[in-house]
C-alpha atoms as a PDB file:
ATOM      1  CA  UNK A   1      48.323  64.636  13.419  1.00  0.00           C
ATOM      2  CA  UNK A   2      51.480  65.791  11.522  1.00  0.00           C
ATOM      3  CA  UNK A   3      51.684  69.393   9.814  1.00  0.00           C
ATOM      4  CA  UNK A   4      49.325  70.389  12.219  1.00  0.00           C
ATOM      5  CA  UNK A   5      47.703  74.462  10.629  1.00  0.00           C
ATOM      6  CA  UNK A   6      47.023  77.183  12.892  1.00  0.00           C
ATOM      7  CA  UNK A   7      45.124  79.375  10.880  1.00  0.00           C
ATOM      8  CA  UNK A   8      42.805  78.695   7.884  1.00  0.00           C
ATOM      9  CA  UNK A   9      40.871  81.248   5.391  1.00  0.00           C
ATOM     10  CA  UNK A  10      38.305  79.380   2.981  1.00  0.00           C
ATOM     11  CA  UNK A  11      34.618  79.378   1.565  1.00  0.00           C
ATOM     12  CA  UNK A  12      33.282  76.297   2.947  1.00  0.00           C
ATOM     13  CA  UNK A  13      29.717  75.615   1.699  1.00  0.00           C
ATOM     14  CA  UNK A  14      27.579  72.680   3.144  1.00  0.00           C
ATOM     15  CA  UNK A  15      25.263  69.986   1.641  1.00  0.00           C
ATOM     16  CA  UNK A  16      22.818  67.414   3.081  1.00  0.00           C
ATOM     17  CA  UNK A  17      22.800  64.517   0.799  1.00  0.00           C
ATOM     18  CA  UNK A  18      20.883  61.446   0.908  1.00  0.00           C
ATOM     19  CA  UNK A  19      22.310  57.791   0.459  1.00  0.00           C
ATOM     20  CA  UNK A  20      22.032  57.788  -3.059  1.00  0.00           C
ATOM     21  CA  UNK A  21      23.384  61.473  -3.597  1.00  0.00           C
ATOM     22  CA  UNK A  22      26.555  60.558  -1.432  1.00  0.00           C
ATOM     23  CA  UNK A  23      27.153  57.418  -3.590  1.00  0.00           C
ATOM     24  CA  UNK A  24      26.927  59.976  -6.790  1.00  0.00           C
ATOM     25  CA  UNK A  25      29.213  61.784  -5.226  1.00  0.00           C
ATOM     26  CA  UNK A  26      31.807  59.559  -4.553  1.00  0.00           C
ATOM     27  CA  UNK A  27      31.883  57.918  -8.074  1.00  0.00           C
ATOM     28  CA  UNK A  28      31.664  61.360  -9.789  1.00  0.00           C
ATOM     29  CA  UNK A  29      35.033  62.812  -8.426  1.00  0.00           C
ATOM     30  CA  UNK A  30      36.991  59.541  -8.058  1.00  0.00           C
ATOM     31  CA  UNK A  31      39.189  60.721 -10.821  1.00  0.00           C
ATOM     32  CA  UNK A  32      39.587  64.056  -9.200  1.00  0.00           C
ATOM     33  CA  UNK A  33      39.805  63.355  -5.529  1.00  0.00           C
ATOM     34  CA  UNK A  34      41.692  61.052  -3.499  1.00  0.00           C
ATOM     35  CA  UNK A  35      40.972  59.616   0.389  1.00  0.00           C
ATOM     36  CA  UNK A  36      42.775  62.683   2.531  1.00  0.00           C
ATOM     37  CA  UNK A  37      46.163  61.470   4.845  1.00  0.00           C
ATOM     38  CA  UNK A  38      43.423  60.710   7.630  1.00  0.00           C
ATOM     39  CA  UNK A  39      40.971  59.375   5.725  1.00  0.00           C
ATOM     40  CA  UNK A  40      38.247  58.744   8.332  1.00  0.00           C
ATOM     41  CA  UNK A  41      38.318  59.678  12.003  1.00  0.00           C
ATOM     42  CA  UNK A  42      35.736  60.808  14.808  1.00  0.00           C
ATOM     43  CA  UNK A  43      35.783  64.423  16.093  1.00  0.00           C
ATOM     44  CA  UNK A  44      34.693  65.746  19.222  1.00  0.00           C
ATOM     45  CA  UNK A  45      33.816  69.372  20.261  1.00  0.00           C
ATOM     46  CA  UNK A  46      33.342  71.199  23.164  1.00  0.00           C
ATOM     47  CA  UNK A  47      30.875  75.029  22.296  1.00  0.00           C
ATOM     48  CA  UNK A  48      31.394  77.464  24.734  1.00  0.00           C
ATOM     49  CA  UNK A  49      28.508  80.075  24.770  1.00  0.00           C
ATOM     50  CA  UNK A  50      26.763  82.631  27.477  1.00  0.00           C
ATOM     51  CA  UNK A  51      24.700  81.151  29.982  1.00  0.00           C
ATOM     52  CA  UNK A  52      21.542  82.443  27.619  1.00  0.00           C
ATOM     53  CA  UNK A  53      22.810  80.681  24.130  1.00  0.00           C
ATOM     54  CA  UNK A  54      23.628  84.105  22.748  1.00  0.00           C
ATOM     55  CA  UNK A  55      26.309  83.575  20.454  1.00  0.00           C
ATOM     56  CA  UNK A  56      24.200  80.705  18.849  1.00  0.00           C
ATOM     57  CA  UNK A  57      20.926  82.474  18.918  1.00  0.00           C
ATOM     58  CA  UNK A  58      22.794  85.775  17.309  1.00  0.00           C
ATOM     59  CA  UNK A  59      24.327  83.359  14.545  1.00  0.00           C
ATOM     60  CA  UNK A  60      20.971  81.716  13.674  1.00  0.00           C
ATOM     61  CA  UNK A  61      20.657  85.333  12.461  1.00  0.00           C
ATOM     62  CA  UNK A  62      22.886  84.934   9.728  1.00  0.00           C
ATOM     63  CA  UNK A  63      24.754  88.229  10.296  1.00  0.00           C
ATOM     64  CA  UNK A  64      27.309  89.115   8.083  1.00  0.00           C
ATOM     65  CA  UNK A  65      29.392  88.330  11.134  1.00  0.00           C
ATOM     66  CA  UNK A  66      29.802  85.980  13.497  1.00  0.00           C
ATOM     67  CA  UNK A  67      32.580  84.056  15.682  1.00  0.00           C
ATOM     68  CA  UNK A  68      32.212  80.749  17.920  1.00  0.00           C
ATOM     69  CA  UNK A  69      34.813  79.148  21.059  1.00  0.00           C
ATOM     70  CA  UNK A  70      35.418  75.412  20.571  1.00  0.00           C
ATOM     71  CA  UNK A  71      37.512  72.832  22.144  1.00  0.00           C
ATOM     72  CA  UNK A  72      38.298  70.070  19.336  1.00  0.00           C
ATOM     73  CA  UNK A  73      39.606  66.799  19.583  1.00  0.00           C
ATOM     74  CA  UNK A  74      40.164  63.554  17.513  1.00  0.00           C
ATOM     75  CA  UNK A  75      38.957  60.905  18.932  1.00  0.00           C
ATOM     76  CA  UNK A  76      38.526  60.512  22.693  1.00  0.00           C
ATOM     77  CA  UNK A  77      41.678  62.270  24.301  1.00  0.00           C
ATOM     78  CA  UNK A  78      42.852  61.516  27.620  1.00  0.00           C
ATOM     79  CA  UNK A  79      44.281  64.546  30.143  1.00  0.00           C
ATOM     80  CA  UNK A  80      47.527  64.325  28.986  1.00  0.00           C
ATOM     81  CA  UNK A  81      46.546  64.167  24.825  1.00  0.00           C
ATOM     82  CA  UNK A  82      47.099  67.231  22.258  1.00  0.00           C
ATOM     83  CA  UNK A  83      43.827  69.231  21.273  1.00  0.00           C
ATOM     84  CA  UNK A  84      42.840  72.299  19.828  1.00  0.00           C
ATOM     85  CA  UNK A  85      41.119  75.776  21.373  1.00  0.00           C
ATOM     86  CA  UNK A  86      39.483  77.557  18.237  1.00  0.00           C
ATOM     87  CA  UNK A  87      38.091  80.523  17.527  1.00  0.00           C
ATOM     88  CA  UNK A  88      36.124  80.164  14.650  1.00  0.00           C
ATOM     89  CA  UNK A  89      34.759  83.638  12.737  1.00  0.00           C
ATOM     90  CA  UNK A  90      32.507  83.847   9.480  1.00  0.00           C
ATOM     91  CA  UNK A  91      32.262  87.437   8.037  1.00  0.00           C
ATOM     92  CA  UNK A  92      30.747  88.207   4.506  1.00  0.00           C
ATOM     93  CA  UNK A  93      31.059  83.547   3.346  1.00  0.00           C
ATOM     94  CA  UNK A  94      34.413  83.427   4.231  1.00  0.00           C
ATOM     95  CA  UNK A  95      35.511  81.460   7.045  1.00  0.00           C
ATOM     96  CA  UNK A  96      38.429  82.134   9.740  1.00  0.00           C
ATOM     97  CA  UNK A  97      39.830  79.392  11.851  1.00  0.00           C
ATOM     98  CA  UNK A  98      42.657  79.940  14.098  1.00  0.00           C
ATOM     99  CA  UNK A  99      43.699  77.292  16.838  1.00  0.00           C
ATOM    100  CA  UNK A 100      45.617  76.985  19.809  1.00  0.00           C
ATOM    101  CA  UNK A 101      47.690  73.620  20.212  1.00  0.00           C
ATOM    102  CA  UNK A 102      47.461  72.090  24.621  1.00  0.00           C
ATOM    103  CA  UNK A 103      47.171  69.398  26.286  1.00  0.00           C
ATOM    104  CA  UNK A 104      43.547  68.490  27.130  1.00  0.00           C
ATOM    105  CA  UNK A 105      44.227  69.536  30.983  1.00  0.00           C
ATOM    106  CA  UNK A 106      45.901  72.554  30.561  1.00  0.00           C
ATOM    107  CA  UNK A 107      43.066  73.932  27.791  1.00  0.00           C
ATOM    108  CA  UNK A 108      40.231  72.519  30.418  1.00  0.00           C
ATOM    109  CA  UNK A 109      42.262  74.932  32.857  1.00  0.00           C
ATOM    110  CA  UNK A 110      42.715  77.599  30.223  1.00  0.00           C
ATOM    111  CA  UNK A 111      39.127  78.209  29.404  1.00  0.00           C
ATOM    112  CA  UNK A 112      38.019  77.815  32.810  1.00  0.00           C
ATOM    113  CA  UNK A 113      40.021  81.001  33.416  1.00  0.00           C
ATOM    114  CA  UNK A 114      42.516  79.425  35.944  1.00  0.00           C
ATOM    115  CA  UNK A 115      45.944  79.050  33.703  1.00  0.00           C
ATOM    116  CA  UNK A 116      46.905  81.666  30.557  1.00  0.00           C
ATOM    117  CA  UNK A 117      47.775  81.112  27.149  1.00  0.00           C
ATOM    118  CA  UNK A 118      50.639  80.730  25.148  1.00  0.00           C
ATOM    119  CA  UNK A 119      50.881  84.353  25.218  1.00  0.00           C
ATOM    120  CA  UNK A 120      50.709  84.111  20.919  1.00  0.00           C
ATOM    121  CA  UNK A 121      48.224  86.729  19.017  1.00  0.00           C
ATOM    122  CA  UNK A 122      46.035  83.436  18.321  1.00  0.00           C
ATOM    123  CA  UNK A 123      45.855  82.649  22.116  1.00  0.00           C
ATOM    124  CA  UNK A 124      45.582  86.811  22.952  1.00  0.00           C
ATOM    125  CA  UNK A 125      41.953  86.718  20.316  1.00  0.00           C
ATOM    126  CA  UNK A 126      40.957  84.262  22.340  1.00  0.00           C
ATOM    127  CA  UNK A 127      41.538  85.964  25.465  1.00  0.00           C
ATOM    128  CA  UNK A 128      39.677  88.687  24.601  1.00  0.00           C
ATOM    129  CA  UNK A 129      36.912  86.705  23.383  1.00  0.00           C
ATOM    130  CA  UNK A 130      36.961  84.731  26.746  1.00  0.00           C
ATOM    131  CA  UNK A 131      37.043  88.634  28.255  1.00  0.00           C
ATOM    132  CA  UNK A 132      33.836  89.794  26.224  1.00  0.00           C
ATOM    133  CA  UNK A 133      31.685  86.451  27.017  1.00  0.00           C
ATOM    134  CA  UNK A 134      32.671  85.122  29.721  1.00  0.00           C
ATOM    135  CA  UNK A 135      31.737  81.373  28.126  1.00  0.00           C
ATOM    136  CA  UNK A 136      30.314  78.558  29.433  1.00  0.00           C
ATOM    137  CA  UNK A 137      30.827  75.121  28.191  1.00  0.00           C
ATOM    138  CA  UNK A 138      26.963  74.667  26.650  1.00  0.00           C
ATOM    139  CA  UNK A 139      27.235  71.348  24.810  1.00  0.00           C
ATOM    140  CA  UNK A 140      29.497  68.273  22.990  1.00  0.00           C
ATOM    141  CA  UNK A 141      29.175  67.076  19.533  1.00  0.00           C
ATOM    142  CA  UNK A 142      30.851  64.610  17.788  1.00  0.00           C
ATOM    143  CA  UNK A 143      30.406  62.801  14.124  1.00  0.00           C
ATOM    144  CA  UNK A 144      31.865  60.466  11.996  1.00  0.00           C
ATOM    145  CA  UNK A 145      34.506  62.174   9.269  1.00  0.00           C
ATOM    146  CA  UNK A 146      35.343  60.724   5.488  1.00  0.00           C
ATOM    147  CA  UNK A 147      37.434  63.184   4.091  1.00  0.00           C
ATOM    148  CA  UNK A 148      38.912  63.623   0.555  1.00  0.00           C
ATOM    149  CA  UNK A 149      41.659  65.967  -1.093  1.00  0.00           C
ATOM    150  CA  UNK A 150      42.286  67.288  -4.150  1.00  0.00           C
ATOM    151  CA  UNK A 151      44.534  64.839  -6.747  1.00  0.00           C
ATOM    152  CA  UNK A 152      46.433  67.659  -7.840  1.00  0.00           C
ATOM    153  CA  UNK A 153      47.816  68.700  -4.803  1.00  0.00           C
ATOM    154  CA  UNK A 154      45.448  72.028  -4.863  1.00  0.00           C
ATOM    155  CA  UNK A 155      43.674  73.232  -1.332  1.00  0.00           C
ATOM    156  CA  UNK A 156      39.868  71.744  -2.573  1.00  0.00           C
ATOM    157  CA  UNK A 157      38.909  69.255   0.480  1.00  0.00           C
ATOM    158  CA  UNK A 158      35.721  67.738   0.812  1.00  0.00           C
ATOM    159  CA  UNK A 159      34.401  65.368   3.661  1.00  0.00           C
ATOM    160  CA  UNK A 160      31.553  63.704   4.576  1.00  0.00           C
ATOM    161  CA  UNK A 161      30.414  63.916   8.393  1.00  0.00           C
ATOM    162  CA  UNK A 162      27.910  60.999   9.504  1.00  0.00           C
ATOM    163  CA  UNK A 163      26.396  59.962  13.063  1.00  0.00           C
ATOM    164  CA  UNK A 164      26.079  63.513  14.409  1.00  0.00           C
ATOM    165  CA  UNK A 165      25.690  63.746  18.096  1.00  0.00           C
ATOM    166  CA  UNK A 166      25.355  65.812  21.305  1.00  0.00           C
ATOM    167  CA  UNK A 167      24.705  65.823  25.156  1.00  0.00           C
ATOM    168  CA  UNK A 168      24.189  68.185  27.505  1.00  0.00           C
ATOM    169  CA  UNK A 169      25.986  66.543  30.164  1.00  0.00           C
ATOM    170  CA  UNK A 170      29.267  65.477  30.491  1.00  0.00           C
ATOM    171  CA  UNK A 171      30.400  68.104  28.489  1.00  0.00           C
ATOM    172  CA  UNK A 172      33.991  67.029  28.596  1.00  0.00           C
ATOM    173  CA  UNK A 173      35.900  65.621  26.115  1.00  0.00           C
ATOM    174  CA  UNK A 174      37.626  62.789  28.078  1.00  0.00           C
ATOM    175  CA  UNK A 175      34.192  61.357  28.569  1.00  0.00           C
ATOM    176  CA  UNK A 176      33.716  59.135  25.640  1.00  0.00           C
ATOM    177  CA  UNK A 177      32.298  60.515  22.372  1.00  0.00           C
ATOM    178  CA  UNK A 178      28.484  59.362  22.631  1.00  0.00           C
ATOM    179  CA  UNK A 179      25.447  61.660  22.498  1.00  0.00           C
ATOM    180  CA  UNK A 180      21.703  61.956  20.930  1.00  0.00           C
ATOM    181  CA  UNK A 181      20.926  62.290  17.074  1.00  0.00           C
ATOM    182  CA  UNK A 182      20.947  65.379  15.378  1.00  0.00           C
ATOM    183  CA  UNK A 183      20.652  64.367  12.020  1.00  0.00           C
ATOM    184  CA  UNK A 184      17.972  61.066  10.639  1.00  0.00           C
ATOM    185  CA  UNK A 185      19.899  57.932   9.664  1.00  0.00           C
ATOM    186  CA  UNK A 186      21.199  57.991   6.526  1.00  0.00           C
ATOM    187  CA  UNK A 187      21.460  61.559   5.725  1.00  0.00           C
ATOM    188  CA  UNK A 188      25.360  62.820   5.095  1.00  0.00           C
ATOM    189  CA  UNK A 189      26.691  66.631   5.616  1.00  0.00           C
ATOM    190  CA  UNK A 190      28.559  67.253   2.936  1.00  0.00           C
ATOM    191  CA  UNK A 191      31.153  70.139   3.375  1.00  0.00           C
ATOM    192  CA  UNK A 192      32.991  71.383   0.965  1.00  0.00           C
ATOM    193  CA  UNK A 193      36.448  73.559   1.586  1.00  0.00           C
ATOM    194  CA  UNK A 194      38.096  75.742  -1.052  1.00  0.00           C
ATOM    195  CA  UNK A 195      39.946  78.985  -0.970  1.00  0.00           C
ATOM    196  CA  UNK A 196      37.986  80.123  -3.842  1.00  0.00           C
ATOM    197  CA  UNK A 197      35.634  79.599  -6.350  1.00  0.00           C
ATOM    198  CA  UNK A 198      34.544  75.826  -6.812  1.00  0.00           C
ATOM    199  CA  UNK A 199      36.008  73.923 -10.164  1.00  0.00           C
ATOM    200  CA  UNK A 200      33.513  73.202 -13.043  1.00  0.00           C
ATOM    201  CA  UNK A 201      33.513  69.337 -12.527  1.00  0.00           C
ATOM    202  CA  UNK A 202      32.156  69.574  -9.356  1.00  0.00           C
ATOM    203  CA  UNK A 203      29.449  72.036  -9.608  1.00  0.00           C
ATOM    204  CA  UNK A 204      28.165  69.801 -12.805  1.00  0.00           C
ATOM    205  CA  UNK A 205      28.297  66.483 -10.656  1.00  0.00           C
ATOM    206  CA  UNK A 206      26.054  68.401  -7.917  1.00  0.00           C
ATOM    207  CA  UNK A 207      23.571  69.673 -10.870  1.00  0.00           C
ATOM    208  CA  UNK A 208      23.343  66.523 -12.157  1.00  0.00           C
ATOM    209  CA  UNK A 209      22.462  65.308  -8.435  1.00  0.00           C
ATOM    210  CA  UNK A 210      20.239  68.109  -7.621  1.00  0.00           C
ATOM    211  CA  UNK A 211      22.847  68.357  -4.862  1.00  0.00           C
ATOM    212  CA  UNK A 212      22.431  72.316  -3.067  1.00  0.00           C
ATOM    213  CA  UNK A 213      23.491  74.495  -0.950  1.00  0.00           C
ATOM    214  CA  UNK A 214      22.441  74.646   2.620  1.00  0.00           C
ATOM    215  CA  UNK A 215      22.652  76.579   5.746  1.00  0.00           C
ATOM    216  CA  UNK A 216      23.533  74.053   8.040  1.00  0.00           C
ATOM    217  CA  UNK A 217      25.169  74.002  11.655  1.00  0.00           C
ATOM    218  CA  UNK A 218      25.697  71.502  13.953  1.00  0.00           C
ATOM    219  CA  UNK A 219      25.456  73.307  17.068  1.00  0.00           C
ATOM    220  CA  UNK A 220      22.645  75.461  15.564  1.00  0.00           C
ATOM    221  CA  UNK A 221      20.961  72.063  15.223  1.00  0.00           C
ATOM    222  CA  UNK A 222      21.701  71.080  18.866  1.00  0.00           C
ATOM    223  CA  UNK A 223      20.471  74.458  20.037  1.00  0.00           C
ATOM    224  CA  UNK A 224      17.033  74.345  17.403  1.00  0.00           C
ATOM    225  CA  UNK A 225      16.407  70.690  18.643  1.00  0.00           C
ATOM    226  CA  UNK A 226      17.292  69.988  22.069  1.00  0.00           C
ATOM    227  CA  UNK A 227      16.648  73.783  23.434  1.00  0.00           C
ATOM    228  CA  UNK A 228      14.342  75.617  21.483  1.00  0.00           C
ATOM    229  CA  UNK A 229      12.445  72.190  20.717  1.00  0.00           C
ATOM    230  CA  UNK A 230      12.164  71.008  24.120  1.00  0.00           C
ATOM    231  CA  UNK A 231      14.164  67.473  23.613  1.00  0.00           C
ATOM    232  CA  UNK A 232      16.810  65.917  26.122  1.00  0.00           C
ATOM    233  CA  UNK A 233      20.426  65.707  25.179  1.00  0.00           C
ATOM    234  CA  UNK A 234      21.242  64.071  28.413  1.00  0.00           C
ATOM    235  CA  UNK A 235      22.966  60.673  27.336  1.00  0.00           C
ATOM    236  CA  UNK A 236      23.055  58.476  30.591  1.00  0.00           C
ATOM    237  CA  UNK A 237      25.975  56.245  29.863  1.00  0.00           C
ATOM    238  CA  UNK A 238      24.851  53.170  32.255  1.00  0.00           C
ATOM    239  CA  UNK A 239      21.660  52.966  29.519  1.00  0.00           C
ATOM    240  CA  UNK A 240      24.818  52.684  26.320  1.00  0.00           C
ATOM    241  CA  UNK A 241      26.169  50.686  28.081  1.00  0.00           C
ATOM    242  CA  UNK A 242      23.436  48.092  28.677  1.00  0.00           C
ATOM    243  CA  UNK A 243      22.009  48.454  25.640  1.00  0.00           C
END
């Protein structure tokens, strides 16, 4: 991807819509958003946690506070293709992204502890975050993106994420980009990205839906479904394959 950010600071608030809220949605701000520069692409993810889920189980907290390690890619890379390392931090609703740019070998390497960084401040955080928790790749998720941008040029985004899944194994990005549910057909995660506060149009289109808030994340779904609740997230590829 071109113009490829490093660092981001935004609210971003999340939704769960149903099939007819999403199709609200889309006709409502047709005259106010337009299909992004990628307008729909698959991402895949990598969470690195301690070997007892602690940075998860500390976030389901909601503490004014909290970070999370993440390998990103888009689409299915292969050893030699760009991704992203990113430490992700929430404190007090705002969000904090910064990301690393490597090739998918070298950031395997990287976060396995046997190569360095790129010896910037973004890769040094990271460092010391690797330092503090000594991560573990835990699980992959992937989903479905639509994603829209503001007609004016201004920094509102909002996408629409579909066909969330995980596994347990495999947990590499170069391994195809299939995994168990986390969400129930036809239910959409809304999320929407601003730097500030949200413009009237929108917050009337969601009244009119009935369209709210929610506290909504994807790994914290993995972890409340396929660890606390006892289900497998262990995708055997020979039964995709066949079926």
């Amino acid at each position: 991807m071109s113009g490829i950010q490093s660092c981001f600071k935004r609210y971003e608030k999340k939704y769960l819509l149903t099939q007819a809220q999403y199709e609200a949605m889309l006709a409502g701000m047709a005259d106010c958003m337009l299909p992004d520069e990628h307008p729909r692409y698959s991402i895949s993810n990598v969470y690195y946690d301690t070997p007892d889920y602690a940075l998860i189980r500390a976030s389901l907290e909601k503490p004014v506070y909290k970070e999370k390690l993440r390998l990103r890619s888009y689409g299915v890379p292969g050893s030699r293709d760009t991704v992203f390392v990113e430490l992700k931090k929430k404190y007090d609703g705002v969000v904090y992204k910064r990301r690393i740019t490597m090739e998918m070998r070298d950031a395997a390497l990287y976060l396995y502890g046997a190569r360095k960084g790129d010896g910037s401040q973004i890769s040094r955080e990271i460092d010391y975050f690797l330092r503090l928790y000594q991560p573990e790749r835990k699980v992959f998720i992937a989903y479905d993106r639509e994603a829209y941008a503001a007609a004016d040029g201004g920094e509102l985004r909002i996408t629409f994420d579909t066909a969330l899944r995980a596994r347990s194994n495999d947990v590499d990005l170069r391994l195809g980009d299939h995994g168990a549910p986390l969400l129930p057909d036809g239910v959409y995660l809304m999320e929407v990205k601003i730097p500030g506060t949200a413009p009237l149009w929108l917050a009337r289109l969601m009244a009119e839906n009935q369209i709210f808030s929610t506290s909504f994340s994807k790994y914290g779904a993995y972890y409340k479904q396929y660890v606390l609740g006892g289900k497998s997230a262990v995708i055997q590829k020979e039964v995709l394959l066949s079926a």
